[in-house]
PDB file of N, CA and C in Angstrom:
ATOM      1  N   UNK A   1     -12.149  -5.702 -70.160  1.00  0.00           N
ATOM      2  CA  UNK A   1     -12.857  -6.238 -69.018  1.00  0.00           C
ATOM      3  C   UNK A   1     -13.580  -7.531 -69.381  1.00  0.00           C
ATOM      4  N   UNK A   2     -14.131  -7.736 -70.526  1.00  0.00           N
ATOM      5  CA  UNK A   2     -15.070  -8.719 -70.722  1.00  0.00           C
ATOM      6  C   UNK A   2     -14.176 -10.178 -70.959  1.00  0.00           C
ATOM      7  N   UNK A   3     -12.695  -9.887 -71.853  1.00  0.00           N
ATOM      8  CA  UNK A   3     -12.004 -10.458 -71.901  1.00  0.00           C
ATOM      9  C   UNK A   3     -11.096 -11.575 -70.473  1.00  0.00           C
ATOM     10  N   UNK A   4     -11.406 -10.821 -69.542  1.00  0.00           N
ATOM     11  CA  UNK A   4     -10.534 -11.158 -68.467  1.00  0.00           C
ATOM     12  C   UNK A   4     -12.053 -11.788 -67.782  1.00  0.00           C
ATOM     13  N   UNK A   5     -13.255 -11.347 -67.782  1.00  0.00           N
ATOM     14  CA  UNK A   5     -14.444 -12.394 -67.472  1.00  0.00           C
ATOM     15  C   UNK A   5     -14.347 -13.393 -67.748  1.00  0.00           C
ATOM     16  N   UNK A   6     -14.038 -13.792 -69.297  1.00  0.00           N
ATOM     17  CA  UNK A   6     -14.115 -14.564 -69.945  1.00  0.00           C
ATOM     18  C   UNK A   6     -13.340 -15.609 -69.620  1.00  0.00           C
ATOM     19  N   UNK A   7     -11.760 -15.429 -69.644  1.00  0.00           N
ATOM     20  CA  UNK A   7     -10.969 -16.203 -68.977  1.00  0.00           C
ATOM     21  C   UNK A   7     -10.965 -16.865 -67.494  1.00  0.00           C
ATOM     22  N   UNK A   8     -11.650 -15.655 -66.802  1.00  0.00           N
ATOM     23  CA  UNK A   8     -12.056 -16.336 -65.491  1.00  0.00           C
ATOM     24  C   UNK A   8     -12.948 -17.386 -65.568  1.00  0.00           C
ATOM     25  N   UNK A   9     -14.270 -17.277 -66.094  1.00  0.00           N
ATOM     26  CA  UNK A   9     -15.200 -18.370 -66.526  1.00  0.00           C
ATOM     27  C   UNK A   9     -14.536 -19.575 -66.966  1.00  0.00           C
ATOM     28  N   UNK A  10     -13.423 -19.392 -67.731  1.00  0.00           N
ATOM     29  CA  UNK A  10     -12.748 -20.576 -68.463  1.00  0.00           C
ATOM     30  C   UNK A  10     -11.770 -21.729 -67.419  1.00  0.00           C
ATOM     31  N   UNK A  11     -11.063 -20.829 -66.631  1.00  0.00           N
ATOM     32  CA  UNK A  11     -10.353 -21.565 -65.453  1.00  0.00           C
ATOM     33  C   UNK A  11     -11.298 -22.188 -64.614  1.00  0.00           C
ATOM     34  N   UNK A  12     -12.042 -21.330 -64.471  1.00  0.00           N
ATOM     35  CA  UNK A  12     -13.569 -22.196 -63.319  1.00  0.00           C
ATOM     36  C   UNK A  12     -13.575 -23.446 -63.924  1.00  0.00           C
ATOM     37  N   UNK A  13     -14.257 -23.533 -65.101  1.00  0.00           N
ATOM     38  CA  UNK A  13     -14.697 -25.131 -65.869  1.00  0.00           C
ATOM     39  C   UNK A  13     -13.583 -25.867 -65.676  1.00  0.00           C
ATOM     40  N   UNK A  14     -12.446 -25.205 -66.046  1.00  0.00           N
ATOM     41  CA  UNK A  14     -11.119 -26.282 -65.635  1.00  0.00           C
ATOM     42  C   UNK A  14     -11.003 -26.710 -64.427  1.00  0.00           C
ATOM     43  N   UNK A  15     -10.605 -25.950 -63.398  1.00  0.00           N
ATOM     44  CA  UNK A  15     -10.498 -26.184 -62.106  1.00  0.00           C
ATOM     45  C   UNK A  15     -11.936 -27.217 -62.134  1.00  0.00           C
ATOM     46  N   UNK A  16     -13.004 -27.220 -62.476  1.00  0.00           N
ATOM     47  CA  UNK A  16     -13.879 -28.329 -61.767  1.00  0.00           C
ATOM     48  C   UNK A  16     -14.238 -29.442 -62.564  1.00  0.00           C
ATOM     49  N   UNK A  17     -13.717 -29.466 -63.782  1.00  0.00           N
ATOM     50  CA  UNK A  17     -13.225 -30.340 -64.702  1.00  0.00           C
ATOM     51  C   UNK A  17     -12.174 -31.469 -64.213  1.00  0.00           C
ATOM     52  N   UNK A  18     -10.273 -30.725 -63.745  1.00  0.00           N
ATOM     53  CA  UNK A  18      -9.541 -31.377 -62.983  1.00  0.00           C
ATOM     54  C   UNK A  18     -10.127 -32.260 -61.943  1.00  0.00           C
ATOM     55  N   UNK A  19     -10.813 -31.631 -61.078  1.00  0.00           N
ATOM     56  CA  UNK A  19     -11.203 -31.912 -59.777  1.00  0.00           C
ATOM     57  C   UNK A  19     -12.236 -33.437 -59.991  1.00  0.00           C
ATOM     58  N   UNK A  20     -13.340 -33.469 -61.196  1.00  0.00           N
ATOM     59  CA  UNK A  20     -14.467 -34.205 -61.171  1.00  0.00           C
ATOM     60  C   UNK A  20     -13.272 -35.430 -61.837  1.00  0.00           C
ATOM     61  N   UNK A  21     -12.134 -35.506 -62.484  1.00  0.00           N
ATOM     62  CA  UNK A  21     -11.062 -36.079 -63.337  1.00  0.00           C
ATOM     63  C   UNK A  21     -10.326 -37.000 -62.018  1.00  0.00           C
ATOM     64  N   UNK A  22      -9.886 -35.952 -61.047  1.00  0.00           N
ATOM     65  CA  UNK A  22      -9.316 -37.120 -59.876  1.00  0.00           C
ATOM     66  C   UNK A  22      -9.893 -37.505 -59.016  1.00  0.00           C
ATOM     67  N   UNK A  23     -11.451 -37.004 -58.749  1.00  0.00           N
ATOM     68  CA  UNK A  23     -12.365 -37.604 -57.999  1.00  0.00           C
ATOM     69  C   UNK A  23     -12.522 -39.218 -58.966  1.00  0.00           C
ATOM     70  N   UNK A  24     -12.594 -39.108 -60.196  1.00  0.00           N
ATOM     71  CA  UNK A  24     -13.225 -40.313 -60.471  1.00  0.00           C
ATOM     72  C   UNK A  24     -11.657 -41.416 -60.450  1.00  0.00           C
ATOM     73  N   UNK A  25     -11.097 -40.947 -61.250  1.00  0.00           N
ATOM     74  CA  UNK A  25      -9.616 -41.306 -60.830  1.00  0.00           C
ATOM     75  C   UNK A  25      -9.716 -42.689 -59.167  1.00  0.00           C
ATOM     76  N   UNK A  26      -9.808 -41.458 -58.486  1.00  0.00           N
ATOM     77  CA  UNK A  26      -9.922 -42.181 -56.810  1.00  0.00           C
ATOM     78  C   UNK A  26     -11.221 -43.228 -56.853  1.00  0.00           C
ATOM     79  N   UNK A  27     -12.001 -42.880 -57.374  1.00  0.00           N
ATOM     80  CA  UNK A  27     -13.608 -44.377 -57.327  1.00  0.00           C
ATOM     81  C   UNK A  27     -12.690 -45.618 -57.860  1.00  0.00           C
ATOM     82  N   UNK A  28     -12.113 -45.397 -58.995  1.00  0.00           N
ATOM     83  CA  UNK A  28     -11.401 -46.378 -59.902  1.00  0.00           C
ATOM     84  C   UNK A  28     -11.053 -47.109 -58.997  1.00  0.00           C
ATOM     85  N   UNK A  29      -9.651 -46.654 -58.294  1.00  0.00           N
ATOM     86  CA  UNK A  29      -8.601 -46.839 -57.406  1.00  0.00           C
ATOM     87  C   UNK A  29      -9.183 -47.284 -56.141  1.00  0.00           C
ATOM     88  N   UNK A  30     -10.247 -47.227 -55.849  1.00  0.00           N
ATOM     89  CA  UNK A  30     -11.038 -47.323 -54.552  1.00  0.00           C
ATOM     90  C   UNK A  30     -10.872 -49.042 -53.987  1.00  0.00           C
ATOM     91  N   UNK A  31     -11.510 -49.722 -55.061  1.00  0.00           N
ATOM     92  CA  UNK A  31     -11.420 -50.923 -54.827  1.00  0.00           C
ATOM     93  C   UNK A  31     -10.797 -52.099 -55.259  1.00  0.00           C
ATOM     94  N   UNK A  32      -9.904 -51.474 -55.533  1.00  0.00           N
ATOM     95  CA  UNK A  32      -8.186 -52.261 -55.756  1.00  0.00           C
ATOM     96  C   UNK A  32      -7.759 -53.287 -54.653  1.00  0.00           C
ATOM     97  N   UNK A  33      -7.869 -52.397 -53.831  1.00  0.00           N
ATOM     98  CA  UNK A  33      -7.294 -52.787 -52.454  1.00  0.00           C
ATOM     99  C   UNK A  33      -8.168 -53.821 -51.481  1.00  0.00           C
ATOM    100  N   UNK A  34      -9.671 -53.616 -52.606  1.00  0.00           N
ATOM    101  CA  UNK A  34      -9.940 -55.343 -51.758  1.00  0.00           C
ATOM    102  C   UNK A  34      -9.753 -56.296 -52.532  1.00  0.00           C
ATOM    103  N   UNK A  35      -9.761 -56.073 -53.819  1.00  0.00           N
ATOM    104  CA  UNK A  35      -9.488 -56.910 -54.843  1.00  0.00           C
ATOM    105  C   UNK A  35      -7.700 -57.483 -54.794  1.00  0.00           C
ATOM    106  N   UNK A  36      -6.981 -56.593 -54.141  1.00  0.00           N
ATOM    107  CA  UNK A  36      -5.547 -57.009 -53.802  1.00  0.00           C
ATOM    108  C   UNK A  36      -5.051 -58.340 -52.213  1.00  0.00           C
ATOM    109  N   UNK A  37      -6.373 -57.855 -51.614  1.00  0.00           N
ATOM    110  CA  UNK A  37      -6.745 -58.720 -50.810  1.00  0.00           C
ATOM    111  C   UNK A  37      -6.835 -59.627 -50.789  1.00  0.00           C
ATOM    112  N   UNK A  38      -7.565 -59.995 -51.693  1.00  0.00           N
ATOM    113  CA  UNK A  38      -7.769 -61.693 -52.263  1.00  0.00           C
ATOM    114  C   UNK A  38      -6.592 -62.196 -52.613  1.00  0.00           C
ATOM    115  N   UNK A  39      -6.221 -61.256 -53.807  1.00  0.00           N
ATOM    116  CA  UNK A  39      -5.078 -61.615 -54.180  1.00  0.00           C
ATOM    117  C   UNK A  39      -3.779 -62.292 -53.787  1.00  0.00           C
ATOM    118  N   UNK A  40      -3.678 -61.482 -52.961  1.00  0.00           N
ATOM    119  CA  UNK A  40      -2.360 -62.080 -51.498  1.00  0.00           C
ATOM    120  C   UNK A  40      -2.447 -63.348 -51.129  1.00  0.00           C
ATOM    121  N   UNK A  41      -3.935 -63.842 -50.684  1.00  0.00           N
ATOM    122  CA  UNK A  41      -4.172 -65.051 -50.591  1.00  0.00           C
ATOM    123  C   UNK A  41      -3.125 -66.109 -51.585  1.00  0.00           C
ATOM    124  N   UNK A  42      -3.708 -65.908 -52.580  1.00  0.00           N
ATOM    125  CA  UNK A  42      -4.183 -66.920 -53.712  1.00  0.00           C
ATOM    126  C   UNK A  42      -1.954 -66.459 -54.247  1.00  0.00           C
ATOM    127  N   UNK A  43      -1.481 -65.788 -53.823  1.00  0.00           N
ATOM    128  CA  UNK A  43       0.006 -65.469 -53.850  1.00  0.00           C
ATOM    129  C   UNK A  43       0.970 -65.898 -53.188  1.00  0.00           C
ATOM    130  N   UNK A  44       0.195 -66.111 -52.035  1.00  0.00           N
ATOM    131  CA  UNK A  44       1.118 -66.840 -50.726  1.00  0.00           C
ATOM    132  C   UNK A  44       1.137 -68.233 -51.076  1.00  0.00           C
ATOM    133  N   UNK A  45      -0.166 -68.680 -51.634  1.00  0.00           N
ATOM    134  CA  UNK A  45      -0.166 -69.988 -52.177  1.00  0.00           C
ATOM    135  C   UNK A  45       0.369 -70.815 -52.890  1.00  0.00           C
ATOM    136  N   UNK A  46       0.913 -69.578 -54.209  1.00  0.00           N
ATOM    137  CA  UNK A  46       1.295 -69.912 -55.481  1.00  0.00           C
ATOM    138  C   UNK A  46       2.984 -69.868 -55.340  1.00  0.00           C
ATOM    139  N   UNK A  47       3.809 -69.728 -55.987  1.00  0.00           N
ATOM    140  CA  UNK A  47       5.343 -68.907 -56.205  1.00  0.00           C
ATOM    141  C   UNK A  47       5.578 -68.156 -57.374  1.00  0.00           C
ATOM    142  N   UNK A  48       4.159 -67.862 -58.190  1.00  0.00           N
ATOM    143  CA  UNK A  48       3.991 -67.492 -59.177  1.00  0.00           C
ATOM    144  C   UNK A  48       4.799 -65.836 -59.513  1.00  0.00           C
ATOM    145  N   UNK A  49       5.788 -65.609 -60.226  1.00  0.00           N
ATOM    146  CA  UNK A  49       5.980 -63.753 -60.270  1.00  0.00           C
ATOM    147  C   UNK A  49       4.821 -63.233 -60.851  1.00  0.00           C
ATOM    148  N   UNK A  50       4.017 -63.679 -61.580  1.00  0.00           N
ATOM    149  CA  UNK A  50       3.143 -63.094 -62.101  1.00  0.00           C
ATOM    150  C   UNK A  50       2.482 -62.582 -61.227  1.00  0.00           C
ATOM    151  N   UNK A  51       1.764 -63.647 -60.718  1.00  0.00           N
ATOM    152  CA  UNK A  51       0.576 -63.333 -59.240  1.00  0.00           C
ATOM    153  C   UNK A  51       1.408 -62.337 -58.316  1.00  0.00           C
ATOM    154  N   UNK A  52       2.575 -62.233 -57.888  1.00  0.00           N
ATOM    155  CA  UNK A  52       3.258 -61.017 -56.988  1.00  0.00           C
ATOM    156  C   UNK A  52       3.342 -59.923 -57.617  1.00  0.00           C
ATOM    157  N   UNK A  53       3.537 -60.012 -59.346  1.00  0.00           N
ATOM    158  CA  UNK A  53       3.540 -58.274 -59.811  1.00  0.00           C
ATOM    159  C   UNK A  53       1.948 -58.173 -60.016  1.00  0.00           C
ATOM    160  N   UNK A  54       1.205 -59.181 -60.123  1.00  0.00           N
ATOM    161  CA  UNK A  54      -0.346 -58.529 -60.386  1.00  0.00           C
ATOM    162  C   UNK A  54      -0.698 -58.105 -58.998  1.00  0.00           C
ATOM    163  N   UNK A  55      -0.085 -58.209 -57.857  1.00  0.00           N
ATOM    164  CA  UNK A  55      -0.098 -57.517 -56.504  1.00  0.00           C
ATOM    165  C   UNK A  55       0.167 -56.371 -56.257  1.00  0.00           C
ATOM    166  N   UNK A  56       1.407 -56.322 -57.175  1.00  0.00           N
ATOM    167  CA  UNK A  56       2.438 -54.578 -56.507  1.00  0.00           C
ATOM    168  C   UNK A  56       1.699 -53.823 -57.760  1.00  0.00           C
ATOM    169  N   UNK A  57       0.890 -54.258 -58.895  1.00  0.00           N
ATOM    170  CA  UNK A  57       0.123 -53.162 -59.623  1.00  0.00           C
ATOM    171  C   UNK A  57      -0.665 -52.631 -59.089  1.00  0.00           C
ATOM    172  N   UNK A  58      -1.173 -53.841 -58.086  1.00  0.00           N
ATOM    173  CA  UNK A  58      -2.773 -53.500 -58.034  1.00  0.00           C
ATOM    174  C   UNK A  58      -2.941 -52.537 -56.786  1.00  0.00           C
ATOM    175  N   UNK A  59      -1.325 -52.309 -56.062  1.00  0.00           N
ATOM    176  CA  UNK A  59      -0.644 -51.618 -54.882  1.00  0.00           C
ATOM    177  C   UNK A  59      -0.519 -49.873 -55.380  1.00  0.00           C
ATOM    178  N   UNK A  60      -0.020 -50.252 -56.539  1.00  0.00           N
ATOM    179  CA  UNK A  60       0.053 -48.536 -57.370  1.00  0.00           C
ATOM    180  C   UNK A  60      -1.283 -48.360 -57.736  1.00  0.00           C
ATOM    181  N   UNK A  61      -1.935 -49.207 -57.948  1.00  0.00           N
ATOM    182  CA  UNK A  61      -3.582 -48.617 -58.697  1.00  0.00           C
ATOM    183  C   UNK A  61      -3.711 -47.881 -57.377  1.00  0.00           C
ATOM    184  N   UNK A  62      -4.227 -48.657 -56.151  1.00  0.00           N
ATOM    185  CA  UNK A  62      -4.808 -48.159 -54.788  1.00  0.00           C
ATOM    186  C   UNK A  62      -4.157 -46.738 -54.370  1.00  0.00           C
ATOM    187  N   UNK A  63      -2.562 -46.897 -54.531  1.00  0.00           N
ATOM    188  CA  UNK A  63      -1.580 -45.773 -54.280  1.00  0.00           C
ATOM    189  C   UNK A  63      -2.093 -44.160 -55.013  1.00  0.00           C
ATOM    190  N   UNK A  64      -2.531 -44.691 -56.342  1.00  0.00           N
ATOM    191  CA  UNK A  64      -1.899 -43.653 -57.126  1.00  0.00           C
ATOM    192  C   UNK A  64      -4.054 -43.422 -57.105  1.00  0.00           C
ATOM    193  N   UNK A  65      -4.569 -43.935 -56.738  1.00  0.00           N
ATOM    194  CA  UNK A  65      -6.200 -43.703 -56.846  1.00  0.00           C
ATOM    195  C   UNK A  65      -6.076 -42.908 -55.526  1.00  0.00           C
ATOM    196  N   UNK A  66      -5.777 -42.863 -54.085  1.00  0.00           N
ATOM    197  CA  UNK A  66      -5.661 -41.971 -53.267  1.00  0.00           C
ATOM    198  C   UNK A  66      -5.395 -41.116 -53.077  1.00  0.00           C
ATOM    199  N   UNK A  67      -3.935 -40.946 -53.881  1.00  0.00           N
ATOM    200  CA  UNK A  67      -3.106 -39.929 -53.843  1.00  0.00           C
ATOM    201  C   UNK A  67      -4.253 -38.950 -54.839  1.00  0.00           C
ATOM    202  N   UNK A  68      -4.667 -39.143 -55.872  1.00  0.00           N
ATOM    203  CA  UNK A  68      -5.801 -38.416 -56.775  1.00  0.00           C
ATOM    204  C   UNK A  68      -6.391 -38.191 -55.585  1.00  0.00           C
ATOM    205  N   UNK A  69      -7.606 -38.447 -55.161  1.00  0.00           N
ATOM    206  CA  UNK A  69      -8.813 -38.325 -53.973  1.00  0.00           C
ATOM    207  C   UNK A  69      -7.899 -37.020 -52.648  1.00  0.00           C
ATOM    208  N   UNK A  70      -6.897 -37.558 -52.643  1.00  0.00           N
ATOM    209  CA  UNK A  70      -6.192 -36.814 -51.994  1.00  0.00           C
ATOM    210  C   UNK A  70      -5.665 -34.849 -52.305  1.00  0.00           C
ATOM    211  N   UNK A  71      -5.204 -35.266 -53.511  1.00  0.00           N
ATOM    212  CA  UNK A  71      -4.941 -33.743 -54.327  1.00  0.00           C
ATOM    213  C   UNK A  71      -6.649 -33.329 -54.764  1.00  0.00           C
ATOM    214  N   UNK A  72      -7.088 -33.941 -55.353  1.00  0.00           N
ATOM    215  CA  UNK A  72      -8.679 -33.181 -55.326  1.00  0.00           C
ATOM    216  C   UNK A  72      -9.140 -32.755 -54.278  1.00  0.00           C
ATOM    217  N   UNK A  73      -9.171 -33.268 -52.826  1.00  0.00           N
ATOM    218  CA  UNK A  73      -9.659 -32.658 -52.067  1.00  0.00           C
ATOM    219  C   UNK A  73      -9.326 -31.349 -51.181  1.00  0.00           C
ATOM    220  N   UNK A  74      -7.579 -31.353 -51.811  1.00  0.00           N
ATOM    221  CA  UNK A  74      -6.768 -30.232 -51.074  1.00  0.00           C
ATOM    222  C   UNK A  74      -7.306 -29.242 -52.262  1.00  0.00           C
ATOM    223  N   UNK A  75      -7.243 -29.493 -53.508  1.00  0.00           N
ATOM    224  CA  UNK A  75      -7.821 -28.461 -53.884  1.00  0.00           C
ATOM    225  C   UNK A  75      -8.823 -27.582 -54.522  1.00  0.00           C
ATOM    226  N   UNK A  76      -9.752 -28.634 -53.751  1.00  0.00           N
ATOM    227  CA  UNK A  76     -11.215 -27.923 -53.723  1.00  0.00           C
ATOM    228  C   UNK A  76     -11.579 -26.789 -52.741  1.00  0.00           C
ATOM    229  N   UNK A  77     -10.506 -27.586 -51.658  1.00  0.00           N
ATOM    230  CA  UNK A  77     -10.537 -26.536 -50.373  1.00  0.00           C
ATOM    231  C   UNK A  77      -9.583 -25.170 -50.631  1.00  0.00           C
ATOM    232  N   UNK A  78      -8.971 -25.204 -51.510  1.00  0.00           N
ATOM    233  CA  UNK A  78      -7.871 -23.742 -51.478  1.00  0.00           C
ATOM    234  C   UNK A  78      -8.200 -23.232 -52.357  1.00  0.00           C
ATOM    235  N   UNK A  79      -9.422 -23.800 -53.229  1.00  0.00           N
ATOM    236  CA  UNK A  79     -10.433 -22.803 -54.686  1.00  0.00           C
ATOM    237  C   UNK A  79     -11.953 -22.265 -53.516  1.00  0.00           C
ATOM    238  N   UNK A  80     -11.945 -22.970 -52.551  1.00  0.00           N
ATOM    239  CA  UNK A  80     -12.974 -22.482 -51.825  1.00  0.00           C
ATOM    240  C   UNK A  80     -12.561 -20.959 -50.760  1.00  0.00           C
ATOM    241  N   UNK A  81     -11.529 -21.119 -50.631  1.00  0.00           N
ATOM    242  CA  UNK A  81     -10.779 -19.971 -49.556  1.00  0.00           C
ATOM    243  C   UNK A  81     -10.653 -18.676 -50.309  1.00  0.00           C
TER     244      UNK A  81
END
C-alpha cells in the first residue's frame, strides 16, 4: 500500500512538473509573433533568404509555443476530472 502511495505522489510532481514545462514553453513562444511582425516589414523590403527563413522560424517558435499552452491546458483539465 505505501508503495503504490508513493508512486502516486511521484506522478503528481510529474504531471505538474510537465504542465509548469509547457506553460513556460508557451510565455517563450508568446511573443514571437510580434517580434515576426516587424519582421515582415523589414522582409518585404529586403530579398534577403535569410530575413524570410528568420520569418518561417520565428512562425514555428509562435506555432510550436501554442501548440505547448495548448496541450497544457487540455491537460490540466483531464488531471482535474
Amino acid at each position: 500500500m505505501a508503495v503504490s502511495e508513493l508512486n502516486l505522489a511521484v506522478n503528481q510532481g510529474n504531471v505538474a512538473l510537465r504542465n509548469r514545462l509547457l506553460g513556460l514553453l508557451g510565455m517563450i513562444g508568446a511573443p514571437t509573433l510580434m517580434v515576426q511582425a516587424l519582421c515582415i516589414d523589414i522582409a518585404k523590403e529586403s530579398q534577403s533568404v535569410l530575413t524570410k527563413q528568420l520569418v518561417a522560424f520565428l512562425d514555428v517558435l509562435y506555432i510550436g509555443g501554442w501548440m505547448c499552452g495548448a496541450i497544457g491546458m487540455f491537460w490540466q483539465n483531464v488531471r482535474r476530472k
